[in-house]
PDB file of N, CA and C in Angstrom:
ATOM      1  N   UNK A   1      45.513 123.185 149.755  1.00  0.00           N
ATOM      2  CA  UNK A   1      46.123 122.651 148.545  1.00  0.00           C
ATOM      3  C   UNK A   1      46.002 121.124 148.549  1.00  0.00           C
ATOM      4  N   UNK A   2      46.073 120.267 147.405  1.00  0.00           N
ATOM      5  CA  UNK A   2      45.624 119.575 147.210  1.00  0.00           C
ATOM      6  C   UNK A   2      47.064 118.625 147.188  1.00  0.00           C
ATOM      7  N   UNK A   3      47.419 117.635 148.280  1.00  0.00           N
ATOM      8  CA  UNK A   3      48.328 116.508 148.070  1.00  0.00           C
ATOM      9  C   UNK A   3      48.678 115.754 146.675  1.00  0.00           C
ATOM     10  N   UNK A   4      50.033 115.868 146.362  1.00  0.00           N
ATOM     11  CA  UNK A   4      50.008 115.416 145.045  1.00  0.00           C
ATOM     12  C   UNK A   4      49.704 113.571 144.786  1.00  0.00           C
ATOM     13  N   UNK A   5      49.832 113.068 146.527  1.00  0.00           N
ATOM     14  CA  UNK A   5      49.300 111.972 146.047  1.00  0.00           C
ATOM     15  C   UNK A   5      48.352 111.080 145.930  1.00  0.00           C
ATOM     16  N   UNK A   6      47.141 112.839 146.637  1.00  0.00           N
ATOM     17  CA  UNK A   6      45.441 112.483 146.837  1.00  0.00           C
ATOM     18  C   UNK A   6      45.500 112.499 145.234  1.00  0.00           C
ATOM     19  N   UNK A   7      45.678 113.598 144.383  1.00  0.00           N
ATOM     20  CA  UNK A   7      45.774 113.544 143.178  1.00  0.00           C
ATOM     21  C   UNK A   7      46.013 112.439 142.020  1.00  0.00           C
ATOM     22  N   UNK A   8      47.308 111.782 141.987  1.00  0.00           N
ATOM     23  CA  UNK A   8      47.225 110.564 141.451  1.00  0.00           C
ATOM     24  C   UNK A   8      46.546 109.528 141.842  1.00  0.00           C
ATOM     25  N   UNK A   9      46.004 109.395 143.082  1.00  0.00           N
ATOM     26  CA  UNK A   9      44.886 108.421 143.964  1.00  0.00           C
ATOM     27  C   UNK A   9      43.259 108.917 142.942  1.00  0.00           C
ATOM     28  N   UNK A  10      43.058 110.053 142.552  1.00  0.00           N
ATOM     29  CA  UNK A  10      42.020 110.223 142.240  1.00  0.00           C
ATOM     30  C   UNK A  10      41.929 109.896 140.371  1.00  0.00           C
ATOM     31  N   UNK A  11      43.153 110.141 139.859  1.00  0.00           N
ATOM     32  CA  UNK A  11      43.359 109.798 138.689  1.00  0.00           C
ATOM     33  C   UNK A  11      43.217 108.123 138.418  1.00  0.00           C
ATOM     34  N   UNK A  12      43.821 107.731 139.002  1.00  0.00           N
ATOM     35  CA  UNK A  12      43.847 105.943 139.299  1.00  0.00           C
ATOM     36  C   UNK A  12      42.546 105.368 139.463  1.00  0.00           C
ATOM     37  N   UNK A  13      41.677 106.141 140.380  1.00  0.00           N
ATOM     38  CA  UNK A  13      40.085 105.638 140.251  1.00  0.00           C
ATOM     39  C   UNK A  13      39.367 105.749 139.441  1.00  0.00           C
ATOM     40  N   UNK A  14      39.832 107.091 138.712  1.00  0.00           N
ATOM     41  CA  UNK A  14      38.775 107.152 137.265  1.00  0.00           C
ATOM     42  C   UNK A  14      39.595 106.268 136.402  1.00  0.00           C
ATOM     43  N   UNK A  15      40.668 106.489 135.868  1.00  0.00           N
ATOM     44  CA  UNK A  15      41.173 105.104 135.295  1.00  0.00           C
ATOM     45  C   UNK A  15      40.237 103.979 135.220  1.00  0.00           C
ATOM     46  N   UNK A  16      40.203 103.150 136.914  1.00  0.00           N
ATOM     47  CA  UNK A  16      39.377 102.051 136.921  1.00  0.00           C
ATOM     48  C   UNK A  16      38.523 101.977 136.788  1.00  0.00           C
ATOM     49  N   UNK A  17      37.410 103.198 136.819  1.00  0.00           N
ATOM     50  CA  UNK A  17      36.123 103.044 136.587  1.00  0.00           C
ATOM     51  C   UNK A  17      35.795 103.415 135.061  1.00  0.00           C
ATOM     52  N   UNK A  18      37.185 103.449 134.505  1.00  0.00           N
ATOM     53  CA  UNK A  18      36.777 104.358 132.875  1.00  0.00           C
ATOM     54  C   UNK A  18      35.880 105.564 132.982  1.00  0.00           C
ATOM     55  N   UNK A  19      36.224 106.356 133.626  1.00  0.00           N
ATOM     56  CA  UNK A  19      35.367 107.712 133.843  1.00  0.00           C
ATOM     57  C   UNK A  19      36.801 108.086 132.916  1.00  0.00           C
ATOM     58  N   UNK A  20      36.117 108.995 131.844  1.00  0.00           N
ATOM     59  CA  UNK A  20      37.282 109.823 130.986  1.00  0.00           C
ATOM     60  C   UNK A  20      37.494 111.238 131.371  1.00  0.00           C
ATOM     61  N   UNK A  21      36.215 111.704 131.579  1.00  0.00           N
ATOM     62  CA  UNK A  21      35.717 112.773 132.184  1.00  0.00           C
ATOM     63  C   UNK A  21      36.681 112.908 133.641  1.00  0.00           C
ATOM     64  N   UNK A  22      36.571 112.740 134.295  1.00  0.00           N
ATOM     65  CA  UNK A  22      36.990 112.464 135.703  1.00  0.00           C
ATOM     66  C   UNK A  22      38.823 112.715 135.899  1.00  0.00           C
ATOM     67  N   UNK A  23      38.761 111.284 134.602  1.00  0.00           N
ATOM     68  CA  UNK A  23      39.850 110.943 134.385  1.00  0.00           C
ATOM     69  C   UNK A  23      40.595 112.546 133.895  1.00  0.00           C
ATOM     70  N   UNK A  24      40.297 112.712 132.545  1.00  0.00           N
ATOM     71  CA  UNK A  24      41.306 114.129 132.364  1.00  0.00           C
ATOM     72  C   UNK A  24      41.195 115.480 133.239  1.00  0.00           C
ATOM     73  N   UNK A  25      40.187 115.366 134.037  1.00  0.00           N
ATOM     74  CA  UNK A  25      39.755 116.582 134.768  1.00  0.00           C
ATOM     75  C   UNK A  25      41.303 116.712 136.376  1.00  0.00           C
ATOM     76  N   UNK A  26      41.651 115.162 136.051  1.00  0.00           N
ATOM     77  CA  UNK A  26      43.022 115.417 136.924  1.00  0.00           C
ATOM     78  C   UNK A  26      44.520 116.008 136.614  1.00  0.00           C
ATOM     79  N   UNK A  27      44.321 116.147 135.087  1.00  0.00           N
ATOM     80  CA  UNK A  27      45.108 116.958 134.264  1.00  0.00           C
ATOM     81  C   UNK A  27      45.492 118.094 133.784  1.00  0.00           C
ATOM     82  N   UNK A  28      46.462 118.896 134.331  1.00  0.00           N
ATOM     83  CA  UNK A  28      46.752 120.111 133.197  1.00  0.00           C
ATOM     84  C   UNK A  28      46.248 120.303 132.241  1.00  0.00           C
ATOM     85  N   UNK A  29      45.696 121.902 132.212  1.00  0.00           N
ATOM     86  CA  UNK A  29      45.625 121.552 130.298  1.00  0.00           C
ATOM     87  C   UNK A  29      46.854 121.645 129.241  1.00  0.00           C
ATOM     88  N   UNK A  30      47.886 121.765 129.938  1.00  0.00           N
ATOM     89  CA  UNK A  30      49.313 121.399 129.256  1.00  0.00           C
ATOM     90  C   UNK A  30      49.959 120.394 129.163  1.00  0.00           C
ATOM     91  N   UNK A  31      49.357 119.509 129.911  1.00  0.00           N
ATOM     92  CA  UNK A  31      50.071 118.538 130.224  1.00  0.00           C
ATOM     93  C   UNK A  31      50.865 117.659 129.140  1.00  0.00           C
ATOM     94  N   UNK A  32      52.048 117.011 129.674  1.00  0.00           N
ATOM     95  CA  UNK A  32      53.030 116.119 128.667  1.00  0.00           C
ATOM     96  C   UNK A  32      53.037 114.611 129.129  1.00  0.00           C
ATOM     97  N   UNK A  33      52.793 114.194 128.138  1.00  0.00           N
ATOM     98  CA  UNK A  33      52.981 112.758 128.708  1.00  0.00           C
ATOM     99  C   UNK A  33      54.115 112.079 127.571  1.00  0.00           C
ATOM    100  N   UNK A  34      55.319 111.531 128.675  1.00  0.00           N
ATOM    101  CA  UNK A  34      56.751 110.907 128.152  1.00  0.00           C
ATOM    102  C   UNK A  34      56.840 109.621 128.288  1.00  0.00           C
ATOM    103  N   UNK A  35      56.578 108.711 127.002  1.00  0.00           N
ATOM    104  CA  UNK A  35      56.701 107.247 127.002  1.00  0.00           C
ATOM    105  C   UNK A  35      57.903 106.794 126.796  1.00  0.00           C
ATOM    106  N   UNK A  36      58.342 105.507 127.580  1.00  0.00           N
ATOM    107  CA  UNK A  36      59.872 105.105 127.073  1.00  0.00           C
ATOM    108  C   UNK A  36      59.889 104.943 125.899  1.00  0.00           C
ATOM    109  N   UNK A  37      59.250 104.833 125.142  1.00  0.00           N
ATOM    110  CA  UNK A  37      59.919 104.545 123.431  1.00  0.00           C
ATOM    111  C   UNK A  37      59.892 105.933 122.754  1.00  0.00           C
ATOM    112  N   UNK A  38      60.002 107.020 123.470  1.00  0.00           N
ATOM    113  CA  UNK A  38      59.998 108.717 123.296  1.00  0.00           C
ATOM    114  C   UNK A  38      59.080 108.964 122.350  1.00  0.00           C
ATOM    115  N   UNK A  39      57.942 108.487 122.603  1.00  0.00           N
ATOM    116  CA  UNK A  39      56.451 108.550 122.023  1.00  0.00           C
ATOM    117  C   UNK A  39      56.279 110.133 123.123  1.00  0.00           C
ATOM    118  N   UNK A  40      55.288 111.514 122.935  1.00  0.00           N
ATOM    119  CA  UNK A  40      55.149 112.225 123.795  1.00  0.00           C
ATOM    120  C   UNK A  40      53.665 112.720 123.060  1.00  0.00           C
ATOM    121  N   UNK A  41      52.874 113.205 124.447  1.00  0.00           N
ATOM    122  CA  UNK A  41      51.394 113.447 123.990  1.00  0.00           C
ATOM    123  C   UNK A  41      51.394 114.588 124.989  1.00  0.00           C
ATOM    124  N   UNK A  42      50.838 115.755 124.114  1.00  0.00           N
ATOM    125  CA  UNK A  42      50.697 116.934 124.690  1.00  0.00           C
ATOM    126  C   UNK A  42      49.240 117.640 124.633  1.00  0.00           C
ATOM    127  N   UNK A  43      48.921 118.088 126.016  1.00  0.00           N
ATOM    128  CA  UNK A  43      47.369 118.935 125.810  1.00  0.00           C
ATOM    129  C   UNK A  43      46.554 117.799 126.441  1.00  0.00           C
ATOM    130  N   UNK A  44      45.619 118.266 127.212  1.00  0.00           N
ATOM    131  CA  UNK A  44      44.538 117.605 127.524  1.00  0.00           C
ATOM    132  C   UNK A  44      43.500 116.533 125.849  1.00  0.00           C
ATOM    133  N   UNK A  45      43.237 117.487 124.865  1.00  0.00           N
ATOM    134  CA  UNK A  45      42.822 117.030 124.051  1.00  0.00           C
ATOM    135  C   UNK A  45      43.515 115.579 123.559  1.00  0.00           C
ATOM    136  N   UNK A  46      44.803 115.695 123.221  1.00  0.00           N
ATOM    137  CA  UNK A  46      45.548 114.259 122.996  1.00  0.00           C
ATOM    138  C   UNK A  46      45.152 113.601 124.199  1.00  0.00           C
ATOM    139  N   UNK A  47      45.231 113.589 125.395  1.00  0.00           N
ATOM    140  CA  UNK A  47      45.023 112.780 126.271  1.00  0.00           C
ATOM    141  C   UNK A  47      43.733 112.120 126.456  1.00  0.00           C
ATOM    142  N   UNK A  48      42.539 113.044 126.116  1.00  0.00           N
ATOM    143  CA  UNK A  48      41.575 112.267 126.214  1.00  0.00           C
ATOM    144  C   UNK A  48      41.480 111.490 124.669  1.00  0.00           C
ATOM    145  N   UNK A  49      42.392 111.692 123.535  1.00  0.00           N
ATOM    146  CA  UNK A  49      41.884 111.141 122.293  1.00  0.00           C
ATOM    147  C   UNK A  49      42.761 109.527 122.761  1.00  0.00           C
ATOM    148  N   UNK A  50      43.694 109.825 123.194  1.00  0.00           N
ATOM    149  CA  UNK A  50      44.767 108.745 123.772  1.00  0.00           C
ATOM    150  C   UNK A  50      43.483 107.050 124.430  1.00  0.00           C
ATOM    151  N   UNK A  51      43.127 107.835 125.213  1.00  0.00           N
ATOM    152  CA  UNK A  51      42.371 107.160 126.367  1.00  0.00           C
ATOM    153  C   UNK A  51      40.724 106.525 125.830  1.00  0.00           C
ATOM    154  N   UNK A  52      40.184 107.941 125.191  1.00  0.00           N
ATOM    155  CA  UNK A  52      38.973 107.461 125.112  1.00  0.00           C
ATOM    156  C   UNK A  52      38.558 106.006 124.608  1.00  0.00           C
ATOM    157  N   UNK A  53      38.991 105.580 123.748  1.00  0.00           N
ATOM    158  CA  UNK A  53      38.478 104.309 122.799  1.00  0.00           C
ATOM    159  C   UNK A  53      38.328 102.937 123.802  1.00  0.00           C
ATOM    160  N   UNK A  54      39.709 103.205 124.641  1.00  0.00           N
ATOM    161  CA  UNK A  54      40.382 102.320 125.513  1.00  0.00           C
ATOM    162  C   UNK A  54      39.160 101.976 126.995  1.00  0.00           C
ATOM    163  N   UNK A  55      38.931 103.472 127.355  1.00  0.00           N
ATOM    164  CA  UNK A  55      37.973 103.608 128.276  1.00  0.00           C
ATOM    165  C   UNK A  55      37.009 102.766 127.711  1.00  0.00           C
ATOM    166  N   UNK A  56      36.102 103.269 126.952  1.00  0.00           N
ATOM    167  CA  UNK A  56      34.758 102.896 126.125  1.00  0.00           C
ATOM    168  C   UNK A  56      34.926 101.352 126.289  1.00  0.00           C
ATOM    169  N   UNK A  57      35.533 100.448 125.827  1.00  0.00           N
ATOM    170  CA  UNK A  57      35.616  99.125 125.520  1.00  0.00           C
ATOM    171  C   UNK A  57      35.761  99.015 127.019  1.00  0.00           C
ATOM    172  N   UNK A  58      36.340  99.299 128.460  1.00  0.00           N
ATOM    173  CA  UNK A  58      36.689  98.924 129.156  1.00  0.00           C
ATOM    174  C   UNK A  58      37.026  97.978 129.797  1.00  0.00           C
ATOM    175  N   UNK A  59      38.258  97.876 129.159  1.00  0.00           N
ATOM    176  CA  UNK A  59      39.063  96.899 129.375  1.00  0.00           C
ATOM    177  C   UNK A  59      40.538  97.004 130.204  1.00  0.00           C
ATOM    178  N   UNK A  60      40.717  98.495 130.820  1.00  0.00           N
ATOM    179  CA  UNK A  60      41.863  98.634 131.429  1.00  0.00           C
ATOM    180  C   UNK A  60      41.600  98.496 133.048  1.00  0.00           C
ATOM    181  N   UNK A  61      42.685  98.190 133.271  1.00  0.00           N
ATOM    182  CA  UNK A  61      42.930  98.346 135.056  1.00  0.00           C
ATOM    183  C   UNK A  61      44.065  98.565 135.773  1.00  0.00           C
ATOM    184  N   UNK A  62      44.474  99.412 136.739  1.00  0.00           N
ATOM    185  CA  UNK A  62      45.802  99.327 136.675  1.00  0.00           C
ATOM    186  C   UNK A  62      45.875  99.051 138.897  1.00  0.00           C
ATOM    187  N   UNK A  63      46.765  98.249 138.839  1.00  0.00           N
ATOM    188  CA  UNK A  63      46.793  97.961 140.085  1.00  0.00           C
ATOM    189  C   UNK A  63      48.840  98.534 141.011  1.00  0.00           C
ATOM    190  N   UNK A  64      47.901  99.489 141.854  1.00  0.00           N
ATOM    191  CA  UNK A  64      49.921  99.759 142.369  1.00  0.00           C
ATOM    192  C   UNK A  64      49.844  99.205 143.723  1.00  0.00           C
ATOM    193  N   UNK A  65      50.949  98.485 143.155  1.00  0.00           N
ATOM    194  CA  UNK A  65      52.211  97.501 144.189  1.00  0.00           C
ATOM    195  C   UNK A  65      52.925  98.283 144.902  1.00  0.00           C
ATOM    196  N   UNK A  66      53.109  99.293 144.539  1.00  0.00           N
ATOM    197  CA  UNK A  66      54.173 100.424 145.734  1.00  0.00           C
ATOM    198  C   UNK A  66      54.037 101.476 145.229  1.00  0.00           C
ATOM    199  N   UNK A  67      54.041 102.930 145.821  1.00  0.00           N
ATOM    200  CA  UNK A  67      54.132 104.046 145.502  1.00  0.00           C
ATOM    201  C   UNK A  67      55.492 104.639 146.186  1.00  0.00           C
ATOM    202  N   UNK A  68      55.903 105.856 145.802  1.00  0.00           N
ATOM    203  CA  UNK A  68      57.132 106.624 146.058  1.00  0.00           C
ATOM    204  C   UNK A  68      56.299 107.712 146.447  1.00  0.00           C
ATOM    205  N   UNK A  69      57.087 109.363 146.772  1.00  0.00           N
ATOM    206  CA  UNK A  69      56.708 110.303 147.001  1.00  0.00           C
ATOM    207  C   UNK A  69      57.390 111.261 147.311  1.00  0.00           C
ATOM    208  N   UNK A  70      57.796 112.472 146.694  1.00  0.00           N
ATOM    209  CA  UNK A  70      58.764 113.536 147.492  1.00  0.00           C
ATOM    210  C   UNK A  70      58.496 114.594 146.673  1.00  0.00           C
ATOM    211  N   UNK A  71      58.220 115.549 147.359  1.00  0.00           N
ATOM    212  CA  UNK A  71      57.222 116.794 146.399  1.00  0.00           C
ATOM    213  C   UNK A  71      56.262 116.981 145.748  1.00  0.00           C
ATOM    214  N   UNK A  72      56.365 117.643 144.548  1.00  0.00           N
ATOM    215  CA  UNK A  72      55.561 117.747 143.986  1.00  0.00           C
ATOM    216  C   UNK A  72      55.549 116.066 142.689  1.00  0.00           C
ATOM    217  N   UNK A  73      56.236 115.232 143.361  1.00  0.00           N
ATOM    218  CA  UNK A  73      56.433 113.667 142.312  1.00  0.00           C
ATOM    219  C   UNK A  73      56.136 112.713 142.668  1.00  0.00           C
ATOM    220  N   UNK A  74      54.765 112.117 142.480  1.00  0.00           N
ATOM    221  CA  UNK A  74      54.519 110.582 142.786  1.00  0.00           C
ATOM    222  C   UNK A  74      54.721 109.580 141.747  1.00  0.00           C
ATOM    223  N   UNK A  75      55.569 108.565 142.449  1.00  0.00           N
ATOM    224  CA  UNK A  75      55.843 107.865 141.977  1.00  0.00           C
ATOM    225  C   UNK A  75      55.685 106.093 141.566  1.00  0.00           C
ATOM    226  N   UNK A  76      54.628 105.585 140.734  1.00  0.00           N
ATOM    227  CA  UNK A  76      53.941 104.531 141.013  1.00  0.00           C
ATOM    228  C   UNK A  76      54.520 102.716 140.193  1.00  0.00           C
ATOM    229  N   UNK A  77      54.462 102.198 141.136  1.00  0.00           N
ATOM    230  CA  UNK A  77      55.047 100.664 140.392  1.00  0.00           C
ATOM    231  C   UNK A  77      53.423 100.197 140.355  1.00  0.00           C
ATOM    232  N   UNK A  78      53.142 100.022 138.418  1.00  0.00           N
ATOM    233  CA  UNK A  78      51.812  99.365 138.223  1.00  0.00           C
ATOM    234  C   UNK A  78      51.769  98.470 137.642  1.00  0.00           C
ATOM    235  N   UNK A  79      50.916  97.462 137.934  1.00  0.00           N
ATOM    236  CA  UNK A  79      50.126  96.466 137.151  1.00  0.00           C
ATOM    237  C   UNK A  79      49.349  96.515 135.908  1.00  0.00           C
ATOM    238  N   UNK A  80      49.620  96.764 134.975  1.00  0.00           N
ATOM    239  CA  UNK A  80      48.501  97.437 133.905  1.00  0.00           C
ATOM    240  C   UNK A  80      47.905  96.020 133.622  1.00  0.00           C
ATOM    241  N   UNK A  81      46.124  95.901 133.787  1.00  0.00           N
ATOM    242  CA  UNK A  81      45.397  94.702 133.167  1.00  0.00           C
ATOM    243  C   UNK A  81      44.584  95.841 132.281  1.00  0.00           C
ATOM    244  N   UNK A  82      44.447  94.166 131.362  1.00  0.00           N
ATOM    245  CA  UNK A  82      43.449  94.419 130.174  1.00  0.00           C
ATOM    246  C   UNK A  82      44.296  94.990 128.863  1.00  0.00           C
ATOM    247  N   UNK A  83      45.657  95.379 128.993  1.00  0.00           N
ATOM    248  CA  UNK A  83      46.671  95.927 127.710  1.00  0.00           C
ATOM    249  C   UNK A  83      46.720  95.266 126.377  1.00  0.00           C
ATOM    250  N   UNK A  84      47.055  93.475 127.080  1.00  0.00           N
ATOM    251  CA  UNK A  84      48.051  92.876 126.828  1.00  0.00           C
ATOM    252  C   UNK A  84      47.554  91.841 127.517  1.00  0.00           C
ATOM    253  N   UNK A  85      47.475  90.405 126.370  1.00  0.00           N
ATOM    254  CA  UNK A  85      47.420  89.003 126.731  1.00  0.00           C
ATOM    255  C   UNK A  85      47.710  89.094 128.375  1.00  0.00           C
ATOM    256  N   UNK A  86      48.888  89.560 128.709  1.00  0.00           N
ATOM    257  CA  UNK A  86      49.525  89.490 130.013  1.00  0.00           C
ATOM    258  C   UNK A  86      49.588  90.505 130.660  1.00  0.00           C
ATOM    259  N   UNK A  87      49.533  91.008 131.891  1.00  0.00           N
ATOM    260  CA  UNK A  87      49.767  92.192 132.621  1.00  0.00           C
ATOM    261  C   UNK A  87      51.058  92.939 132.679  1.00  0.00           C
ATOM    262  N   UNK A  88      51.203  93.941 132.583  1.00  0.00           N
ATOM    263  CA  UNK A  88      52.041  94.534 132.258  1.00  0.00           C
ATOM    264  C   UNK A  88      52.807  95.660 133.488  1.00  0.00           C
ATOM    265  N   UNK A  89      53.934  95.282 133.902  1.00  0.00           N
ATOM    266  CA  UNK A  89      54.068  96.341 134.793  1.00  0.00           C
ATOM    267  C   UNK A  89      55.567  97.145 134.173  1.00  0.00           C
ATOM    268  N   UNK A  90      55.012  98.394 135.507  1.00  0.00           N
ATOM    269  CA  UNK A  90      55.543  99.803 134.602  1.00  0.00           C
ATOM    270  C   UNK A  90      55.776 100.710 135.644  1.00  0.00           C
ATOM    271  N   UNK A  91      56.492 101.552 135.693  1.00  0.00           N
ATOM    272  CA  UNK A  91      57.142 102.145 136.717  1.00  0.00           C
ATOM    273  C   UNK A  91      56.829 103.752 135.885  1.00  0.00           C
ATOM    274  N   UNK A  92      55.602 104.609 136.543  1.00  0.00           N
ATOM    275  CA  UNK A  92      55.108 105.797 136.143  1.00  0.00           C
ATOM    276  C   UNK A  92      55.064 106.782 137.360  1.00  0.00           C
ATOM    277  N   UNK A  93      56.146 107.978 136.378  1.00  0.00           N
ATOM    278  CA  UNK A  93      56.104 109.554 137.671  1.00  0.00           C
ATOM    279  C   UNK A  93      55.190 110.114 137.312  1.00  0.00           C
ATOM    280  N   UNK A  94      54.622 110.762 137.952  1.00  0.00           N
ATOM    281  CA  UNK A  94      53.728 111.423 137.804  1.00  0.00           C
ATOM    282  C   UNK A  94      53.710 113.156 138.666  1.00  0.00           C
ATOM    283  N   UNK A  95      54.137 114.510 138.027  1.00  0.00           N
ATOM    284  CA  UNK A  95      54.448 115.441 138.544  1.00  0.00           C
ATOM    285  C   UNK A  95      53.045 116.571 138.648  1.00  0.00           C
ATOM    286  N   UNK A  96      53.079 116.694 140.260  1.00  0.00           N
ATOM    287  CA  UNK A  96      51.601 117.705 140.347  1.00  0.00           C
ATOM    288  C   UNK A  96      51.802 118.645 140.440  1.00  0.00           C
ATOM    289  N   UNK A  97      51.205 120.058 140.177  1.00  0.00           N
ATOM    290  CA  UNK A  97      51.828 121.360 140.170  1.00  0.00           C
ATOM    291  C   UNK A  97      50.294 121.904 140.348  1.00  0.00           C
ATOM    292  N   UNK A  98      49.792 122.682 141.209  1.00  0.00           N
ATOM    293  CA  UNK A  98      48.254 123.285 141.381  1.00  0.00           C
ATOM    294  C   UNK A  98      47.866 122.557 141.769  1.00  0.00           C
ATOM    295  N   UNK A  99      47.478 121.517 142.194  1.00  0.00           N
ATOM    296  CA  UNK A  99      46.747 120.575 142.102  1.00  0.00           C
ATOM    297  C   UNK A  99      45.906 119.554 141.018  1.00  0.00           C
ATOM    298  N   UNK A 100      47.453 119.459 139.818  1.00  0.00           N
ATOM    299  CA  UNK A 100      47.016 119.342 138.314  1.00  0.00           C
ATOM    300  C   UNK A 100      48.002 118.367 138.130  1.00  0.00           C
ATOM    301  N   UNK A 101      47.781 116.888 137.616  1.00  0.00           N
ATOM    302  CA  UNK A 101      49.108 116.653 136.871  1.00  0.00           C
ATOM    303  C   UNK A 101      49.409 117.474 135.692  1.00  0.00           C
ATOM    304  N   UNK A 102      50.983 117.445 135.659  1.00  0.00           N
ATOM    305  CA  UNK A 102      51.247 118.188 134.371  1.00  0.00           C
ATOM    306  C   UNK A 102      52.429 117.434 133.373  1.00  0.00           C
ATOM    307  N   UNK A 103      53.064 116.428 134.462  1.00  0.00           N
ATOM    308  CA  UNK A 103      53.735 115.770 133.662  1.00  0.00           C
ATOM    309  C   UNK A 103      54.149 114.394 134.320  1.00  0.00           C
ATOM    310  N   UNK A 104      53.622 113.077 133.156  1.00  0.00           N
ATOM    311  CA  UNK A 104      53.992 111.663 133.418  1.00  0.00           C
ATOM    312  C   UNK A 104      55.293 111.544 132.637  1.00  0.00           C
ATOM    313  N   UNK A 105      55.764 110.060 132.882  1.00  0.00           N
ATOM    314  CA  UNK A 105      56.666 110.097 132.436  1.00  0.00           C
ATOM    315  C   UNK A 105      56.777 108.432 132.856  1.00  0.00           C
ATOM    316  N   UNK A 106      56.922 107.489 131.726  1.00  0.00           N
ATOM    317  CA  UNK A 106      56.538 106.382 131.875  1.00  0.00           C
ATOM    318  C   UNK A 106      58.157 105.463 132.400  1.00  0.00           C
ATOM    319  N   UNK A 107      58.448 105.016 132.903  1.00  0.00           N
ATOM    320  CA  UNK A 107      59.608 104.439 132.837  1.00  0.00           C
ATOM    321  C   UNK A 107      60.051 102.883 132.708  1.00  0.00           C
ATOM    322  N   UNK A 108      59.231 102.744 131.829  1.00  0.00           N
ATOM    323  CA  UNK A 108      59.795 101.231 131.147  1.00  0.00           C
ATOM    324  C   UNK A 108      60.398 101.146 130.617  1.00  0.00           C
TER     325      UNK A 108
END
């Protein structure tokens, strides 16, 4: 079985390399994603519609300063570059189940 925090380690690299492909292939196909402003994106399909444009231009990067960990929940303090004039940090769970995320959950 697959460590849930080889998992977000592998999500984080496609991130940086803008692999979208890669990128959602670390995802549920149920997956939920919970933004603090109770924005929520459900299904692999939203996720890659979410991401793609962002990828393409590539302009994101996200750098973690500390991780957490206890079960099936990793837990990451990030740097988001390329958002925002300024870098942006953000405190994101991230819950693995199969060896799938299935649910983020942003906590800003």
């Amino acid at each position: 079985m697959t460590e849930p925090r080889d998992v977000v380690e592998q999500q984080l690299a496609a991130y940086n390399s803008h692999d979208i492909d890669a990128f959602v292939a670390t995802y549920a196909e149920d997956v939920t994603v919970h933004r603090a402003n109770g924005t929520r994106l459900r299904g692999r399909p939203a996720l890659r519609d979410r991401y793609v444009g962002q990828f393409a231009e590539g302009r994101c990067r996200a750098e973690i300063v500390g991780r957490l960990s206890e079960g099936d929940w990793v837990v990451d303090h990030e740097v988001a570059h390329g958002l925002a004039e300024e870098p942006v940090r953000v405190l994101v769970a991230y819950r693995v189940r199969e060896g799938l995320i299935d649910r983020v959950d942003f906590l800003n």
